[in-house]
Protein backbone atom coordinates (compact mmCIF):
# COMPACT_ATOMS: atom_id res chain seq x y z
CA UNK A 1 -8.00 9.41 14.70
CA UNK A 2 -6.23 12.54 14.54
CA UNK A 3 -2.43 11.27 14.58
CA UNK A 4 -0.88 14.35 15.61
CA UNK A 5 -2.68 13.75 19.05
CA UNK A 6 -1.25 10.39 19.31
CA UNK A 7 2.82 10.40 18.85
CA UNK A 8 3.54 7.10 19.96
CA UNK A 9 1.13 5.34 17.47
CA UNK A 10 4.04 4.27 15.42
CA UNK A 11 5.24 2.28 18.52
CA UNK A 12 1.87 0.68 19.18
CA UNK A 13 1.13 -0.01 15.85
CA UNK A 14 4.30 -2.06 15.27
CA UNK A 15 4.41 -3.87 18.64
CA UNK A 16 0.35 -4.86 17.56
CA UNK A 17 1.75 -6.25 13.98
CA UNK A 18 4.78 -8.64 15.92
CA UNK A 19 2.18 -9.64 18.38
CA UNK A 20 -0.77 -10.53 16.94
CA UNK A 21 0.79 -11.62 13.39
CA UNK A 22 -0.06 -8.68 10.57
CA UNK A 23 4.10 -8.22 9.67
CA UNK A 24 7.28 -9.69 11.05
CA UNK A 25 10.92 -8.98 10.76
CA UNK A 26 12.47 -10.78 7.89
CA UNK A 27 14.77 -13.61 8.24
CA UNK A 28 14.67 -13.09 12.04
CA UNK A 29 15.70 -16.04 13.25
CA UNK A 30 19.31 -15.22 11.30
CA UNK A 31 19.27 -11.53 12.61
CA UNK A 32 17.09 -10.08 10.46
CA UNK A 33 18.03 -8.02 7.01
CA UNK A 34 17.52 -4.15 7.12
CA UNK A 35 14.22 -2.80 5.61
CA UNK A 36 12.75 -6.74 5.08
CA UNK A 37 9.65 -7.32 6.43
CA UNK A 38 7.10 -10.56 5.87
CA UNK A 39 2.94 -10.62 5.91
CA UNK A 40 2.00 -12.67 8.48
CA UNK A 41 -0.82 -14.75 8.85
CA UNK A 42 -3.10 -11.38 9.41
CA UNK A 43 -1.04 -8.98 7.33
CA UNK A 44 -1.64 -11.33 3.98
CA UNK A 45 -5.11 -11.37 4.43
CA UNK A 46 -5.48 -7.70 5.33
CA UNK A 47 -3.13 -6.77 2.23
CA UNK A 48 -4.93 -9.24 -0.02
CA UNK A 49 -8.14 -7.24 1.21
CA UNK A 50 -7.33 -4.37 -0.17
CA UNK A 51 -6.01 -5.44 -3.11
CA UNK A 52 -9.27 -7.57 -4.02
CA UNK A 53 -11.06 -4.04 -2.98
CA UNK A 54 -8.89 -2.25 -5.52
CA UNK A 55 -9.32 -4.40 -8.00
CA UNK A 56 -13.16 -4.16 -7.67
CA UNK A 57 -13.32 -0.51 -7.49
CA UNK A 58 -11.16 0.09 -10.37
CA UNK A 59 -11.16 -2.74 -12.94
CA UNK A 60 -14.36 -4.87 -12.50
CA UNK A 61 -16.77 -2.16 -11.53
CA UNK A 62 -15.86 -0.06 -15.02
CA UNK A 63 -15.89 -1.10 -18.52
CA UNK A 64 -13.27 1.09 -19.65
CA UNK A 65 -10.21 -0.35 -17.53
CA UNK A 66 -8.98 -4.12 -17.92
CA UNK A 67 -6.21 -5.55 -15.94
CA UNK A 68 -2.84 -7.52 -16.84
CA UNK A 69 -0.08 -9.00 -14.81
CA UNK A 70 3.48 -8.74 -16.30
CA UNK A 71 6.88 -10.28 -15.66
CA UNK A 72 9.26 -8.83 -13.25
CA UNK A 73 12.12 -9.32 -15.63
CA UNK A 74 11.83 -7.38 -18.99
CA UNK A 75 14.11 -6.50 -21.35
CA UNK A 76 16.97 -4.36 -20.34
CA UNK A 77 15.83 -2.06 -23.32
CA UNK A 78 12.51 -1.70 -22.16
CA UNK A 79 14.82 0.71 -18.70
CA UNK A 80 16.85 2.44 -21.46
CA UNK A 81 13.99 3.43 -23.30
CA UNK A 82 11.63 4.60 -20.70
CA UNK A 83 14.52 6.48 -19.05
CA UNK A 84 15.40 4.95 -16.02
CA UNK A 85 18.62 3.51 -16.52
CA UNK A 86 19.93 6.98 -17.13
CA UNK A 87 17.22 9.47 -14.87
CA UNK A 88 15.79 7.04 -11.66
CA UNK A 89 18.60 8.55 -9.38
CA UNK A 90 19.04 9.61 -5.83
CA UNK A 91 21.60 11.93 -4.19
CA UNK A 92 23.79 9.94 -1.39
CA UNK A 93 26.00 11.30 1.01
CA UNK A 94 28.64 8.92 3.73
CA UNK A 95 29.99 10.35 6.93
CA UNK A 96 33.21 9.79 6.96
CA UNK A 97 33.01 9.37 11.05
CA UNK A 98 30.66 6.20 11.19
CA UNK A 99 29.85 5.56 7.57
CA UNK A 100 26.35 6.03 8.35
CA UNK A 101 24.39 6.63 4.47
CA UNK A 102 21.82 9.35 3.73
CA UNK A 103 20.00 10.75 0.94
CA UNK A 104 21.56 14.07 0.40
CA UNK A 105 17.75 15.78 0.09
CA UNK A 106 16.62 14.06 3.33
CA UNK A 107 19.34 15.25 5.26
CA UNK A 108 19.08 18.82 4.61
CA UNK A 109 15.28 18.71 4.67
CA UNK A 110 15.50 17.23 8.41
CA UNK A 111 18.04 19.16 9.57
CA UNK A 112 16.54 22.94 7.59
CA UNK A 113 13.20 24.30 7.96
CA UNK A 114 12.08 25.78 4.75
CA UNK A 115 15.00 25.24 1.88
CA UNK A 116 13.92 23.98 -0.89
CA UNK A 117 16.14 21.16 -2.49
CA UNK A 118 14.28 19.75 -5.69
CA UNK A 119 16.58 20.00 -8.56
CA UNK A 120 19.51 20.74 -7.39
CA UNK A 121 23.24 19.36 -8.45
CA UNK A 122 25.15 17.58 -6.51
CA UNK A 123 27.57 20.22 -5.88
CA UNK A 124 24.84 22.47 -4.82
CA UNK A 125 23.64 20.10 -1.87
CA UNK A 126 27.03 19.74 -1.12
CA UNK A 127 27.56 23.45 -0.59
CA UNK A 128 24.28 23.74 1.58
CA UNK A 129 25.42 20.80 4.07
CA UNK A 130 29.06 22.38 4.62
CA UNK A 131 28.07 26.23 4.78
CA UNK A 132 25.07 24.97 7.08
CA UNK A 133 27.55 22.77 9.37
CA UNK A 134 24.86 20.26 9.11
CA UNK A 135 25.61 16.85 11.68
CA UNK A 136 25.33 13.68 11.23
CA UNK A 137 22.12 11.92 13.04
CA UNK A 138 23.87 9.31 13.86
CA UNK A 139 26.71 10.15 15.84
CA UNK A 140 27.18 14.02 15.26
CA UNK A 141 29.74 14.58 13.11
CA UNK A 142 29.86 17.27 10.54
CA UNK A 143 32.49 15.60 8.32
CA UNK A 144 30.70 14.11 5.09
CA UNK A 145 31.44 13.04 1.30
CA UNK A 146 30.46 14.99 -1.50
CA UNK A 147 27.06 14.58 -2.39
CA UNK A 148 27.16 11.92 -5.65
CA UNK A 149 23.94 10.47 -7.32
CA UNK A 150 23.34 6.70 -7.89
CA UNK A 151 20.87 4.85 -9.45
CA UNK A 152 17.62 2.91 -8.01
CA UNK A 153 16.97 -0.07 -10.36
CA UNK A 154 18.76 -3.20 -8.68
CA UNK A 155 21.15 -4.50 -11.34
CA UNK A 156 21.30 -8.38 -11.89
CA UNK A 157 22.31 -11.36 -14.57
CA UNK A 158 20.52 -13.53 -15.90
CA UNK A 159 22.41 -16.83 -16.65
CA UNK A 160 24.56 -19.43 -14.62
CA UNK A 161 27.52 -16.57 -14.62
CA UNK A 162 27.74 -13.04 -15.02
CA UNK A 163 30.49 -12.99 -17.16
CA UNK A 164 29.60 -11.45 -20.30
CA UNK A 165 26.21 -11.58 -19.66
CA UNK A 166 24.21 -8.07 -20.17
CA UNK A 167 22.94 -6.75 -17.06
CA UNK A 168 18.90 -6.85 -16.46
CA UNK A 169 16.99 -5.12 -13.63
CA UNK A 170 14.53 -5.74 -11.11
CA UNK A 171 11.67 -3.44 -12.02
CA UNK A 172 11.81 -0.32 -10.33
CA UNK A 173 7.69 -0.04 -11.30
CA UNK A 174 4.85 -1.61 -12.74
CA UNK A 175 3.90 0.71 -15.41
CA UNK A 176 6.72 -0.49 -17.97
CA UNK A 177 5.04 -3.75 -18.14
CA UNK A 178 1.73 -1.90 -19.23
CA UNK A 179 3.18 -0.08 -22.28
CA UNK A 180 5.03 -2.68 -23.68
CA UNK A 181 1.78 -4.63 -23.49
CA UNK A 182 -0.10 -1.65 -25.21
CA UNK A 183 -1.18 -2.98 -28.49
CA UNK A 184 -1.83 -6.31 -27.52
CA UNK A 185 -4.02 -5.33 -24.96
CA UNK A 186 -5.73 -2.79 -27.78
CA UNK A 187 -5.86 -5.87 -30.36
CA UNK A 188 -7.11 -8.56 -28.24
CA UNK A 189 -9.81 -6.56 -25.95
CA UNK A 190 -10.81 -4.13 -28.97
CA UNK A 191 -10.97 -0.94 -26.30
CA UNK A 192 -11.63 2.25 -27.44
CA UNK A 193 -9.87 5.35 -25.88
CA UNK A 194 -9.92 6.87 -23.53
CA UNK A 195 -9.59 3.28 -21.59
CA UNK A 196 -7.13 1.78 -18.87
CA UNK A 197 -4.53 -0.82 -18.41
CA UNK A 198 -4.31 -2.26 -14.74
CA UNK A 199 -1.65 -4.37 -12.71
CA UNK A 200 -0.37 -5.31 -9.16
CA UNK A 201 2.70 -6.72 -8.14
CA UNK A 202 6.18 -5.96 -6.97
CA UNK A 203 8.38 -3.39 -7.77
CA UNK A 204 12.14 -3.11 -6.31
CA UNK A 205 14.12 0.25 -5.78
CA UNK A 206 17.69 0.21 -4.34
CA UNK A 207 16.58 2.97 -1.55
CA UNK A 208 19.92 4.65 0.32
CA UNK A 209 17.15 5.76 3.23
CA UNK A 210 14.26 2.96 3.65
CA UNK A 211 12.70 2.55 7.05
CA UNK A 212 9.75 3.81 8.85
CA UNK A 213 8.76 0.35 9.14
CA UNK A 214 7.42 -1.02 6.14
CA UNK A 215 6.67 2.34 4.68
CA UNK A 216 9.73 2.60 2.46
CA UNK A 217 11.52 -0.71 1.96
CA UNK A 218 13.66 -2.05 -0.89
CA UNK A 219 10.83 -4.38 -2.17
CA UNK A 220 7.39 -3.39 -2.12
CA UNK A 221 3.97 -3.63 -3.63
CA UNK A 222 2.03 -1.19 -6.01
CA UNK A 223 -1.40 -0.74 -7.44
CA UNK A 224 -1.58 1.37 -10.63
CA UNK A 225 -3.00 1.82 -14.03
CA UNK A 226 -2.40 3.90 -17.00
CA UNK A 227 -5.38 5.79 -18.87
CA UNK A 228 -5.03 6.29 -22.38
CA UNK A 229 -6.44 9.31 -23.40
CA UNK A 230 -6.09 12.22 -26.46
CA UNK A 231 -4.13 14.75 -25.84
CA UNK A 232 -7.06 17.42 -25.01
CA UNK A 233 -8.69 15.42 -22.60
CA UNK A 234 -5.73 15.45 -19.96
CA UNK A 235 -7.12 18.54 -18.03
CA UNK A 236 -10.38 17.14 -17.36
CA UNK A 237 -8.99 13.49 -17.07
CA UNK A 238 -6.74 14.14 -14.15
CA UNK A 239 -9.35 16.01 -12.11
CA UNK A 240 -11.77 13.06 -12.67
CA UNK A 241 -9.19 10.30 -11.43
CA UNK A 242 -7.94 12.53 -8.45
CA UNK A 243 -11.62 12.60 -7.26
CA UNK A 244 -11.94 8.69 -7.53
CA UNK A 245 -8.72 8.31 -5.83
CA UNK A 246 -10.08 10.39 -3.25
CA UNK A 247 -13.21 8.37 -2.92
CA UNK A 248 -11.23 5.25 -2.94
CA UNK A 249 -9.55 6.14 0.14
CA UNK A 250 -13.20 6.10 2.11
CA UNK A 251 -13.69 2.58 0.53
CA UNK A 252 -10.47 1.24 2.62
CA UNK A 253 -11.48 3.47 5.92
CA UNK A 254 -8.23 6.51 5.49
CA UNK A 255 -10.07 9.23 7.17
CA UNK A 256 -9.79 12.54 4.51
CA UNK A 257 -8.85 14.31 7.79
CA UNK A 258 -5.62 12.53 7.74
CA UNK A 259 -4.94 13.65 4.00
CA UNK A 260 -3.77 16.04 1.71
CA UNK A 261 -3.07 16.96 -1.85
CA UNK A 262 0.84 18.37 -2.53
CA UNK A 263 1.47 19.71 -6.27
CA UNK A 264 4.91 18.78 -7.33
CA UNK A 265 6.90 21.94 -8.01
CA UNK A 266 8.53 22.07 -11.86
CA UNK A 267 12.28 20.63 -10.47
CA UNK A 268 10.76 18.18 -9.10
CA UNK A 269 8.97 16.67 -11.49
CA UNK A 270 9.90 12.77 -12.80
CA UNK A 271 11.37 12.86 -16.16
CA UNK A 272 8.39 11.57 -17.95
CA UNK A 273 5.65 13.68 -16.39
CA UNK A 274 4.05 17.24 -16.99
CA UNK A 275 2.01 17.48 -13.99
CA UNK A 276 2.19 15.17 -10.61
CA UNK A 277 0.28 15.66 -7.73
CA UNK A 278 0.76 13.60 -4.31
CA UNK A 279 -2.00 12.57 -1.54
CA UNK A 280 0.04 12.76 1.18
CA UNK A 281 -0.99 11.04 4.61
CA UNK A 282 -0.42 12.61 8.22
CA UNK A 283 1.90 9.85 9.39
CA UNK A 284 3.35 9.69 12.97
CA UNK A 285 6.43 10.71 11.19
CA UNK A 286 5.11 13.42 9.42
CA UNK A 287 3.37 14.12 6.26
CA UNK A 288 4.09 11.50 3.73
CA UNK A 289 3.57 10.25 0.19
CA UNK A 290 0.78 7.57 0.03
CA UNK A 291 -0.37 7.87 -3.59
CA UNK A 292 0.37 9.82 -6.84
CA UNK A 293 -1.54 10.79 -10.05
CA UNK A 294 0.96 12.13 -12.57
CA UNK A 295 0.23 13.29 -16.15
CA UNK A 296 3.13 10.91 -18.17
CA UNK A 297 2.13 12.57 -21.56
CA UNK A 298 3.13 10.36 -24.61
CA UNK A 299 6.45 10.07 -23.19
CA UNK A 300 6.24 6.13 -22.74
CA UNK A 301 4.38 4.96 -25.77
CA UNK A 302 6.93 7.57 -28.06
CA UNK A 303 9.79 6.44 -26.61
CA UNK A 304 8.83 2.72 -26.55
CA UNK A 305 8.44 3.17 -30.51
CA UNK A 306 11.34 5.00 -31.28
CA UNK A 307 13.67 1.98 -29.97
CA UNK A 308 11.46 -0.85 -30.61
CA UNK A 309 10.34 -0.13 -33.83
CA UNK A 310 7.22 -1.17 -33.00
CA UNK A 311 4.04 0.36 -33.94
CA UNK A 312 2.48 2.19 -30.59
CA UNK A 313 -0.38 4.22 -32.49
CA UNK A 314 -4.54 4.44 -32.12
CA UNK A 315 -7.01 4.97 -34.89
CA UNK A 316 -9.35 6.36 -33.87
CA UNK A 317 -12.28 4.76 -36.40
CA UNK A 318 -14.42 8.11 -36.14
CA UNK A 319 -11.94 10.78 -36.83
CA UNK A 320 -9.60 9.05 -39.18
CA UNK A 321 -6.54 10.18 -37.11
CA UNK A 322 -3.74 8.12 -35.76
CA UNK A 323 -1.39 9.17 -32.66
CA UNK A 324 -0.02 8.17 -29.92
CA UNK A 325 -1.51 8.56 -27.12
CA UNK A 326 -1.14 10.31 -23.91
CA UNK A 327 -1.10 8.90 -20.28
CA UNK A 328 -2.86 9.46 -17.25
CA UNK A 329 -1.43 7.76 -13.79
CA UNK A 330 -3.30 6.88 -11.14
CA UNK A 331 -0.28 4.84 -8.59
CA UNK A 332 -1.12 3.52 -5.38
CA UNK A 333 1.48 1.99 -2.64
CA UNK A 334 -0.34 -1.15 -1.38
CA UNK A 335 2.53 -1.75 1.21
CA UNK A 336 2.14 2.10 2.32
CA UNK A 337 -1.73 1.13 2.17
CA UNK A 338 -1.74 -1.63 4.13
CA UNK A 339 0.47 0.49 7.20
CA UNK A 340 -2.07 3.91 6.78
CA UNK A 341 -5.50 1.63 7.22
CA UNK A 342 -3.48 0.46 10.78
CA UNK A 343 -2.72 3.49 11.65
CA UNK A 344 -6.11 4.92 10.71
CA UNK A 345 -7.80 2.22 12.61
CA UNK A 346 -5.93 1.92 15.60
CA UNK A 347 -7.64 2.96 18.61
CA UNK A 348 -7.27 2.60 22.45
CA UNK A 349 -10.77 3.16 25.00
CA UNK A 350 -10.76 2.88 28.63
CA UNK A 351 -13.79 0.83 29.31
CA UNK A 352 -14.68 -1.42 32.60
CA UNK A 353 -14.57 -4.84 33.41
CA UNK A 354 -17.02 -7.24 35.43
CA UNK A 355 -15.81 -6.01 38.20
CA UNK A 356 -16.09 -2.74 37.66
CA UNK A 357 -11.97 -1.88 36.77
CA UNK A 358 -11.06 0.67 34.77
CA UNK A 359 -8.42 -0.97 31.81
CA UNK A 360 -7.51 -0.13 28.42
CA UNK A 361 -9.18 -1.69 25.12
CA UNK A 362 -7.47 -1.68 22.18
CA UNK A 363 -9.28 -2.17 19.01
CA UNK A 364 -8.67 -2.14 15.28
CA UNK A 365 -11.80 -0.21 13.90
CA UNK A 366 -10.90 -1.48 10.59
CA UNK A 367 -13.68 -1.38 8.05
CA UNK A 368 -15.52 -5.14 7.67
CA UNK A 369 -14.41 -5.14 3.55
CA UNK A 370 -10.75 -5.08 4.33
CA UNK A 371 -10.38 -6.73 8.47
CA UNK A 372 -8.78 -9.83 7.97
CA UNK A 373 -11.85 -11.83 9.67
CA UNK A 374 -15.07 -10.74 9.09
CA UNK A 375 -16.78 -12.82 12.04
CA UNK A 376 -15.19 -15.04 15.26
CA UNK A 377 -16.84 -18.01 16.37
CA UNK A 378 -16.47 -18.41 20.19
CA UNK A 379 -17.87 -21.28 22.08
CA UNK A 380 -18.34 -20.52 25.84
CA UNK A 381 -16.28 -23.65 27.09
CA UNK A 382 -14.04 -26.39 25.56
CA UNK A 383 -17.32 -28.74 26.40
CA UNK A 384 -17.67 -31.50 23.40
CA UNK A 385 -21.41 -30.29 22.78
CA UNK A 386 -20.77 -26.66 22.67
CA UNK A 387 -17.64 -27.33 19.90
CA UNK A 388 -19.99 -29.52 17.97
CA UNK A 389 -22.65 -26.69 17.60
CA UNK A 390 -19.57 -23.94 17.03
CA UNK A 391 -18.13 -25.98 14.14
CA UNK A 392 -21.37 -26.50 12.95
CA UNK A 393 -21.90 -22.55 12.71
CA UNK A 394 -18.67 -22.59 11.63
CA UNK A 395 -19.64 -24.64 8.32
CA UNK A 396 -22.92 -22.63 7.87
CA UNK A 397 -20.73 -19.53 7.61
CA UNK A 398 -17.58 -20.40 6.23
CA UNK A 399 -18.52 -19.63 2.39
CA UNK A 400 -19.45 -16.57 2.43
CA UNK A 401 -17.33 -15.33 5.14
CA UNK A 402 -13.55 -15.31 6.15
CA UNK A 403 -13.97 -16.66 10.29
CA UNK A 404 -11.70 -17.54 12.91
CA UNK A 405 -12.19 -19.98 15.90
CA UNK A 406 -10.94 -18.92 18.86
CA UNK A 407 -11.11 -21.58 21.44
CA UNK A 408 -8.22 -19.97 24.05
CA UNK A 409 -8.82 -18.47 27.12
CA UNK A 410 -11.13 -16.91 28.62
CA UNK A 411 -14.46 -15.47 26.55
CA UNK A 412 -13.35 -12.16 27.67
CA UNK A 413 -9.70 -12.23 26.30
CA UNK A 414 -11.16 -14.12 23.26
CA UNK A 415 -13.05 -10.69 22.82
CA UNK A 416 -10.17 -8.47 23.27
CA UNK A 417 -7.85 -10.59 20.86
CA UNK A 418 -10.28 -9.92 18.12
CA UNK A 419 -11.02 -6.49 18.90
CA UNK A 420 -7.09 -6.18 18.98
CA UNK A 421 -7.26 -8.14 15.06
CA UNK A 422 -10.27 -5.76 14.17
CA UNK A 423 -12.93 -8.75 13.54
CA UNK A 424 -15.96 -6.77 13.34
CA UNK A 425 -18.50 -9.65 15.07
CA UNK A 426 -18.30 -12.12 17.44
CA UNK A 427 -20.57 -15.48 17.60
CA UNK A 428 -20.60 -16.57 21.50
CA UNK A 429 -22.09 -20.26 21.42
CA UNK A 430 -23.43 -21.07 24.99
CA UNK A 431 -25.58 -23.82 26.18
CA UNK A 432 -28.34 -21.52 25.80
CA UNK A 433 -27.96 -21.67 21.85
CA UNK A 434 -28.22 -25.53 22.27
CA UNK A 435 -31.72 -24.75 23.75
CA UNK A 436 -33.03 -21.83 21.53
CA UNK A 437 -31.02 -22.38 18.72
CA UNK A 438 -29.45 -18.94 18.67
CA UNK A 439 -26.17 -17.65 19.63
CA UNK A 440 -24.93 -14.32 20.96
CA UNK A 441 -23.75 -11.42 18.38
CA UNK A 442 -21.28 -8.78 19.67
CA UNK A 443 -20.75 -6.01 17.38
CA UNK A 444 -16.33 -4.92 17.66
CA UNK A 445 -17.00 -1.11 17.50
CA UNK A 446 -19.96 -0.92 20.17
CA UNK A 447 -19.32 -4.26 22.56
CA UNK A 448 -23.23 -4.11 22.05
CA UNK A 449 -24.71 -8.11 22.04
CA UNK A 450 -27.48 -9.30 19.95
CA UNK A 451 -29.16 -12.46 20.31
CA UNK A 452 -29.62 -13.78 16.58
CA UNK A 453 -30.96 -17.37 15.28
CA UNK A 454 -28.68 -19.45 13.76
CA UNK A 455 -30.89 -20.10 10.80
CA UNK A 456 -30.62 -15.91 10.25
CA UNK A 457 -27.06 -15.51 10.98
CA UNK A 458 -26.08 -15.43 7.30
CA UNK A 459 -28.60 -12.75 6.33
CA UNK A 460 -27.74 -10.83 9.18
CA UNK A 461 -24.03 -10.51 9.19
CA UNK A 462 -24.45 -9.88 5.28
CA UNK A 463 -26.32 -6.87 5.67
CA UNK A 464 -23.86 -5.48 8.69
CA UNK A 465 -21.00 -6.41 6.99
CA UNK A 466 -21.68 -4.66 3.13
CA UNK A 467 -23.55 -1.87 4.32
């Protein structure tokens, strides 16, 4: 689905998470807390999907890539050395009329067509907003602070006060855990470069602007590894990974239409990389960051020696040499994931009922590796004998397959709930099927119906599903 032709999909697609249980509002009960959101019942297993997809494309189906999972907490020196305590910053501005906050950048962006803003002072974006009379979104107003930065790590203690206690940070990204676990993942899995060190998890950023749903929030999830490479093979490196990333997208169903690749200009570079490139995604709300591949250098393992002390070299057994080496990163949003494959698989088709009425189906066309169930088990009626036979089906299948069973309402609304959830089959046990022993298929994407023995169901939703 072209999204440009479809303006109110951010609407639909968030109204489809509350109701049918992929994402709700955080605390809600209590009011809710800006830019929280919880994985419902649907939106775990979806987001576990793709992760378990990920993790399969990337780690298990290569020998040169192994994964680790590292603490959330690290060392407050581990931030000071990689540069974030002093270079992960953001440009805020207040109005003074209703105290609404922005991010300096954003503001002028949305309210300026073509000025560029990436590396510019404070006192710079200040001067654009005043000589451009720029207002306030909120209410109007074209009375704001100066433009001041402030930094994204969240700040905490550790300890039952915080009273001379040094400060330590929620993780503003994965990768730190990944260097600092360098050499013992070197020592313990004997790798040779160029190789790869993988993780998943959280990561926390003290955003002025989050919103869009749960496309930027305050806590969210990542995917990402770092490649260790020489120096000389960056070049050739980076264009490799940017094509998997780009067939990785087709594994998870993001039409390519939908995408594009945005070089970051030299101001806007991180502090630690030498070349970053974005896939950006065509999102209701425009063109947006979904994943990033940037070229770190050595900056990480160099700097992580330097104030350690710690040894962060490779021998290389075949040339003699020892260096540090360089970094290529592959980083994927798994929260920003999760909220593309919905929008990528939302889709709305007039179709007819018995009857003959025109009304409106909507389905999630999600792809069978990532939909939350695979197949639905429907008896006809609530009658004792046609249950029996369902949750007998239901055992048959239940191994190899994540099911539902959907007992509620009408066979007909039973069908449009999971087309709505984007299960990609349908089992329909009738009193036929106590007769023949066979029960009806119906296929999400087509409404087509198959009648399929029991005894063959397993081979046959296998080879539907995987292909």
């Amino acid at each position: 689905m072209n999204n440009e032709n479809n303006p109110d999909l951010m609407e639909k697609v968030v109204s489809l998470c509350k109701r049918r249980g992929f994402v709700f509002q955080g605390s809600e009960i209590y009011g809710g807390l800006a830019n929280t959101w919880d994985l419902g019942p649907l939106g775990v297993e979806l987001r576990n999907n793709i992760l378990q997809a990920w993790w399969k494309f990337f780690v298990h189906s290569r020998r040169d890539v192994v994964g680790i999972d590292a603490a959330i907490f690290m060392n407050p020196k581990v931030w000071q050395a990689s540069g974030h305590v002093d270079n992960f910053n953001d440009t805020q501005i207040d109005c003074k009329a209703c105290k609404k906050r922005y991010r300096a950048d954003h503001l002028i962006e949305d309210a300026l067509e073509n000025v560029k803003v990436e590396g510019l002072s404070p006192e710079d974006l200040t001067k654009i907003i005043k000589e451009n009379n720029i207002k306030c979104p909120n209410c109007g107003a074209t009375d704001f602070t100066d433009v001041r930065t402030f930094n994204l790590l969240f700040e905490t203690h550790i300890g039952p006060t915080s009273e001379n206690t040094e400060p330590v940070y929620l993780r503003g990204e994965i990768a730190q855990g990944m260097f600092v676990n360098f050499k013992n993942v070197l020592n313990t899995t004997r790798k040779k470069l160029p190789f790869g060190i993988a993780s998943a998890g959280k990561a926390f950023r003290n955003e002025i602007t989050p919103g869009n749903f749960i496309f930027r929030t305050l806590e969210f999830d990542l995917m990402e590894f770092e490649y260790f490479i020489k120096e000389d093979m960056w070049k050739e490196k980076f264009d490799y990974w940017l094509e998997e990333m780009h067939k990785w997208l087709g594994i998870v169903g993001i039409d390519k239409e939908n995408t594009r690749v945005r070089e970051h200009t030299k101001n806007e570079l991180s502090h630690y990389s030498k070349r970053t490139v974005d896939i950006e995604y065509n999102t209701p709300f425009g063109w947006k960051e979904l994943y990033g591949l940037a070229y770190r250098t050595d900056f990480d393992l160099k700097n992580h020696q330097e104030n350690s002390g710690q040894d962060m070299t490779y021998f290389d057994q075949e040339s003699g040499e020892k260096f540090i080496p360089h970094v290529i990163e592959p980083t994927f949003g798994l929260s920003r994931t999760l909220l593309m494959v919905l929008f990528n698989a939302y889709n709305e088709e007039e179709i007819e009922d018995a009857k003959g009425n025109k009304e409106t189906r909507v389905v999630l066309k999600l792809k069978p590796n990532v939909a939350p169930f695979k197949v639905a088990v429907l008896p006809l009626m609530k009658k004792p004998e046609l249950l029996k036979k369902s949750e007998e089906i239901f055992d048959l299948l239940k191994n190899d397959f994540a099911l539902d069973f959907d007992i509620t309402g009408s066979i007909g609304k039973r069908y449009r709930r999971q087309d709505e959830i984007g299960t990609p089959f349908a089992l329909t046990i009738d009193y036929d099927s106590l007769e023949d022993n066979a029960v009806t298929v119906r296929d999400r994407d087509s409404a087509k119906q198959e009648r399929v023995k029991i005894d063959e169901l397993g081979d046959y939703l296998m080879e539907k599903i995987i292909r």
